[in-house]
N, C-alpha and C. Protein backbone atom coordinates (compact mmCIF):
# COMPACT_ATOMS: atom_id res chain seq x y z
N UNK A 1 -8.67 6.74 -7.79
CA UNK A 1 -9.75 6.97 -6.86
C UNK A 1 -9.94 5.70 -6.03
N UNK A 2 -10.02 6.25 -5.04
CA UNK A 2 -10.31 4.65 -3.77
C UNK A 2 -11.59 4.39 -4.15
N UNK A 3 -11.88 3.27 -3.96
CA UNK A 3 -13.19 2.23 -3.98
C UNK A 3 -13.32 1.08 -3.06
N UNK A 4 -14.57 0.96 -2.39
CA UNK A 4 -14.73 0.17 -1.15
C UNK A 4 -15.84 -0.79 -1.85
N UNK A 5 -15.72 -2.22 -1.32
CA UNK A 5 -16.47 -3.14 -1.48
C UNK A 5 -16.41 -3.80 -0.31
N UNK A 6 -17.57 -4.54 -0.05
CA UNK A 6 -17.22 -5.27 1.38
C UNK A 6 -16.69 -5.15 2.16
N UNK A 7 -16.37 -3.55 2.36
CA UNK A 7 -15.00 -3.29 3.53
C UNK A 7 -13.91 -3.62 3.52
N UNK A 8 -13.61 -3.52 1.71
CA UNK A 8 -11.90 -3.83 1.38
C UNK A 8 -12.23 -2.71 0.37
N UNK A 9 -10.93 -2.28 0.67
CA UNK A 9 -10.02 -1.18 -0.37
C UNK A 9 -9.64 -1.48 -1.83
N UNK A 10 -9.95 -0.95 -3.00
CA UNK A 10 -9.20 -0.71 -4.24
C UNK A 10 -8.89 0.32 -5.02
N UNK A 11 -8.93 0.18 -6.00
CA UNK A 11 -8.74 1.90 -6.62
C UNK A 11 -9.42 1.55 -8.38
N UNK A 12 -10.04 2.75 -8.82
CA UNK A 12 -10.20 2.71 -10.14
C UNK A 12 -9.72 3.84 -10.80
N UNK A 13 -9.82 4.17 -12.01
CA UNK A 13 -9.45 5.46 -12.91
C UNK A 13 -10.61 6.45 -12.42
N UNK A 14 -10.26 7.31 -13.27
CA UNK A 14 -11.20 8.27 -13.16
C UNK A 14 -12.85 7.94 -14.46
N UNK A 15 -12.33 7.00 -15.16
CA UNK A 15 -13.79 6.79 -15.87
C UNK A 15 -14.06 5.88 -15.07
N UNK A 16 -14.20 5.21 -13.74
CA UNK A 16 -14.54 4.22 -12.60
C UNK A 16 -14.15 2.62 -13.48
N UNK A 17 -12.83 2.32 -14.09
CA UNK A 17 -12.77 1.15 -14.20
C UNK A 17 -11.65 1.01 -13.04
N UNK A 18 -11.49 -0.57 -12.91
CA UNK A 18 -11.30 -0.77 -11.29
C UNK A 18 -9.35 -1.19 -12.09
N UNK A 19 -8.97 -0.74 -11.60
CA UNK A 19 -7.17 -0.76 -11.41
C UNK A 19 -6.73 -2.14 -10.67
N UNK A 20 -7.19 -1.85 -9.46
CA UNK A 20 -6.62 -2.62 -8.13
C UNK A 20 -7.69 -3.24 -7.55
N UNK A 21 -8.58 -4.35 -7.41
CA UNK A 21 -9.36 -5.11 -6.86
C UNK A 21 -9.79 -4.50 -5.44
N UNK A 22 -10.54 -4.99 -4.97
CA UNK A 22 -10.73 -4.12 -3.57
C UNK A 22 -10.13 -5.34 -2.94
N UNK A 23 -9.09 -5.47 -2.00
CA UNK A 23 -8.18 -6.49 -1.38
C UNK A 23 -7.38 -5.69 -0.09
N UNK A 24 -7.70 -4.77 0.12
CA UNK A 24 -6.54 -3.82 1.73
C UNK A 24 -7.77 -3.51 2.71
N UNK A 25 -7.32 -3.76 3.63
CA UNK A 25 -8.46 -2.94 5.51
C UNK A 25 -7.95 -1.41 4.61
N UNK A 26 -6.93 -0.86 3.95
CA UNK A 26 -6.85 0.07 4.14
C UNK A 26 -5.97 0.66 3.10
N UNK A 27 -6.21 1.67 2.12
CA UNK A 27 -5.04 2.07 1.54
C UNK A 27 -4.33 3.14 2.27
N UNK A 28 -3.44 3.59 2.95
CA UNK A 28 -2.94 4.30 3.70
C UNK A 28 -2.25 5.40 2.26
N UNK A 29 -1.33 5.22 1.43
CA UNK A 29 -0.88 6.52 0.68
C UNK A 29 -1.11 6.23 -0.79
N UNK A 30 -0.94 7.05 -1.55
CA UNK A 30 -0.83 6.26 -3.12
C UNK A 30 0.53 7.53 -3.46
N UNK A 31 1.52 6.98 -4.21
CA UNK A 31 2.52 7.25 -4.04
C UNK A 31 2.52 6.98 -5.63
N UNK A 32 2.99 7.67 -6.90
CA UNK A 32 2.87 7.12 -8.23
C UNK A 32 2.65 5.76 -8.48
N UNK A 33 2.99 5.21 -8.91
CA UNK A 33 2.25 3.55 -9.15
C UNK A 33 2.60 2.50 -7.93
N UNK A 34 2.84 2.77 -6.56
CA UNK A 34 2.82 2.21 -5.32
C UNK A 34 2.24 2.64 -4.03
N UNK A 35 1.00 2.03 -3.69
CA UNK A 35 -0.06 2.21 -2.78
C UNK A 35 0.87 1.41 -1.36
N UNK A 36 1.06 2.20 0.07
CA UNK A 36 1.07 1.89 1.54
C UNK A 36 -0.66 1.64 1.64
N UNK A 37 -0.16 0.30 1.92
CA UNK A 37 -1.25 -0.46 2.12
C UNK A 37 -1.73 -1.64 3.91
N UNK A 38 -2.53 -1.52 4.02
CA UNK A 38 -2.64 -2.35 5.71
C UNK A 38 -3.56 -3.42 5.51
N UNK A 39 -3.15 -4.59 5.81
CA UNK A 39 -3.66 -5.70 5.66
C UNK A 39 -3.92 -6.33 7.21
N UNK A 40 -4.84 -6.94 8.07
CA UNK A 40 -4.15 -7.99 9.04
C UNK A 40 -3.07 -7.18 9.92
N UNK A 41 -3.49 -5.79 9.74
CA UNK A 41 -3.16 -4.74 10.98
C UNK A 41 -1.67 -4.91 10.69
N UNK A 42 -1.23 -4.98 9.52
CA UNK A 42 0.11 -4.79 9.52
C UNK A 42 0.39 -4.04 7.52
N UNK A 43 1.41 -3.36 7.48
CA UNK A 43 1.34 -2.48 6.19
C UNK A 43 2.39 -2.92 5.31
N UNK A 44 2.17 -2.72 3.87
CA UNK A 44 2.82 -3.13 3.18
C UNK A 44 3.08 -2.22 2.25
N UNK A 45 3.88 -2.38 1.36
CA UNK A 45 4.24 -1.58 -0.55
C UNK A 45 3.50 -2.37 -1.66
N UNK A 46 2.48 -1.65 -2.22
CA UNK A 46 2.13 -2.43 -3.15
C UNK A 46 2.20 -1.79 -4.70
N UNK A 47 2.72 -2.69 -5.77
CA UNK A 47 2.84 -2.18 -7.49
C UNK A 47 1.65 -2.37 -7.69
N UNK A 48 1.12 -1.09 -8.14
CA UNK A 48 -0.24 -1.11 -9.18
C UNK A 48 0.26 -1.33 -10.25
N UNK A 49 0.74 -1.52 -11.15
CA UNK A 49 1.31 -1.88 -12.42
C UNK A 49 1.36 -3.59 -12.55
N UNK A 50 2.38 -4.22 -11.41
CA UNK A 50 2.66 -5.67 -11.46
C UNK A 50 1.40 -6.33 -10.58
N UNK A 51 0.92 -5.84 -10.02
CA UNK A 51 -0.25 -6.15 -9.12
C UNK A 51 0.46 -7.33 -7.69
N UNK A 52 1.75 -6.95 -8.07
CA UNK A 52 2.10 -7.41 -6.91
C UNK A 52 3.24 -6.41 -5.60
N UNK A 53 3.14 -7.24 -4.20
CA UNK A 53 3.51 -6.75 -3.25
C UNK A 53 5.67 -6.16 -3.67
N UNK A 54 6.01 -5.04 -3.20
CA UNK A 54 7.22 -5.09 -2.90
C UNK A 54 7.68 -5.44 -2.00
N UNK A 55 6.81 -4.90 -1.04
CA UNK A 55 7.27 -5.62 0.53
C UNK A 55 5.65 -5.71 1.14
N UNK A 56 5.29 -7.02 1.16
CA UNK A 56 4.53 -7.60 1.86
C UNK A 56 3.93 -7.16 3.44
N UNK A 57 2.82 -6.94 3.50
CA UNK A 57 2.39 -6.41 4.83
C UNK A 57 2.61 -7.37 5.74
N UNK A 58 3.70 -6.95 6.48
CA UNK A 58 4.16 -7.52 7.80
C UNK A 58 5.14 -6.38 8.43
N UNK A 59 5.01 -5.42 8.08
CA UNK A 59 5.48 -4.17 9.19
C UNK A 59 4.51 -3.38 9.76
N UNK A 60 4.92 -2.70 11.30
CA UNK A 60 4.14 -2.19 12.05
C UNK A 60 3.47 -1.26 11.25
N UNK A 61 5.06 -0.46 10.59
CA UNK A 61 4.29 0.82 10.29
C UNK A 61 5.27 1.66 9.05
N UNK A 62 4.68 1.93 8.46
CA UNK A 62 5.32 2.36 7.15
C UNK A 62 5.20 3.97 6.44
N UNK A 63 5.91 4.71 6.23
CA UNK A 63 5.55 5.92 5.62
C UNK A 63 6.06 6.45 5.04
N UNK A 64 5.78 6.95 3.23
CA UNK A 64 6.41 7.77 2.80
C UNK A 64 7.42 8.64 3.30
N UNK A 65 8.76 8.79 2.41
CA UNK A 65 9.73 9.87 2.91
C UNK A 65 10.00 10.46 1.39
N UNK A 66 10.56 9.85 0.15
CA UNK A 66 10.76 10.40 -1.22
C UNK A 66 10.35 9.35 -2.38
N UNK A 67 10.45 9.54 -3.39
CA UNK A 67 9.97 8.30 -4.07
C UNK A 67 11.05 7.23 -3.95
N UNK A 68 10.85 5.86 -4.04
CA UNK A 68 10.90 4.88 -3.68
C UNK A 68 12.10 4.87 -2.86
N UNK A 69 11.44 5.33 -1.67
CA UNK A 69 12.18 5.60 -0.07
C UNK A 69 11.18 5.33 0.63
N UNK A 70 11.21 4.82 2.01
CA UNK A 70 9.74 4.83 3.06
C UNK A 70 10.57 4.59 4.60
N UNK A 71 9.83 5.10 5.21
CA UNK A 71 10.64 4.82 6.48
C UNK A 71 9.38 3.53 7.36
N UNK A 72 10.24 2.30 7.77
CA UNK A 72 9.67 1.49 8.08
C UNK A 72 9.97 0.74 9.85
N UNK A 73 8.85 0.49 10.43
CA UNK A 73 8.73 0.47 11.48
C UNK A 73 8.71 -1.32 11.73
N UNK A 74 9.49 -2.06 12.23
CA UNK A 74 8.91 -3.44 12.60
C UNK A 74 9.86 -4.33 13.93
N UNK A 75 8.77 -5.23 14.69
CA UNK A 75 9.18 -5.46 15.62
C UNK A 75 10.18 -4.52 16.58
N UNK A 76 9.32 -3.39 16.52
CA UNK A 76 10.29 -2.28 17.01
C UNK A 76 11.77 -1.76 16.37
N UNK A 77 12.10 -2.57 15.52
CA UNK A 77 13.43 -2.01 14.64
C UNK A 77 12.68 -0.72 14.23
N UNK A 78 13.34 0.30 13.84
CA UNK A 78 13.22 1.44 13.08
C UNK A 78 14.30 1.16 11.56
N UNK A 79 14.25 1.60 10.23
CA UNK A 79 15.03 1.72 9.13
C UNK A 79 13.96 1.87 7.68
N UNK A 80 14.77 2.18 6.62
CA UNK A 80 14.16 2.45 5.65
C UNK A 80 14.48 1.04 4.34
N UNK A 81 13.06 1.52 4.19
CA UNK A 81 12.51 0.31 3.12
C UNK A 81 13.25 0.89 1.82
N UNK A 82 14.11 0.64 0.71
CA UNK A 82 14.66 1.32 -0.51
C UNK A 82 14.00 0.25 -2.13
N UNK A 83 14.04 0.57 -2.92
CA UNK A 83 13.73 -0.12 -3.87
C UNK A 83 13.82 0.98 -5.49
């Protein structure tokens, strides 16, 4: 479940303990244990499990295609993010 604090994004369970800190402008998808996430107007892959980034928000634009597939948008390149 999304959760907003101060106008940052996190997520908790369903008994409301908090998972993911509130730290994103935005969670854009939740994808099994990896949230598309927008930081600083730019989007990233993030592990809820490791609590860290796969790919760091610095692409335009990012979007689910299959599991750990995404089609990724930056400096106008078009290609897909794999992991």
């Amino acid at each position: 479940i999304n959760i907003c604090k101060n106008g940052l994004w996190g997520l908790c369970d369903l008994r409301g303990n908090e998972v993911v800190k509130p730290m994103f402008e935005e969670i854009i998808r939740t994808d099994f244990d990896y949230l598309v996430v927008k930081n600083k107007n730019k989007h990233g892959i993030y592990n809820v499990n490791t609590k860290q980034y796969i790919f760091e928000p610095t692409y335009d634009f990012i979007m689910f295609i299959t599991p750990y597939k995404y089609y990724a948008v930056k400096d106008g390149d078009q290609f897909y993010l794999t992991f």
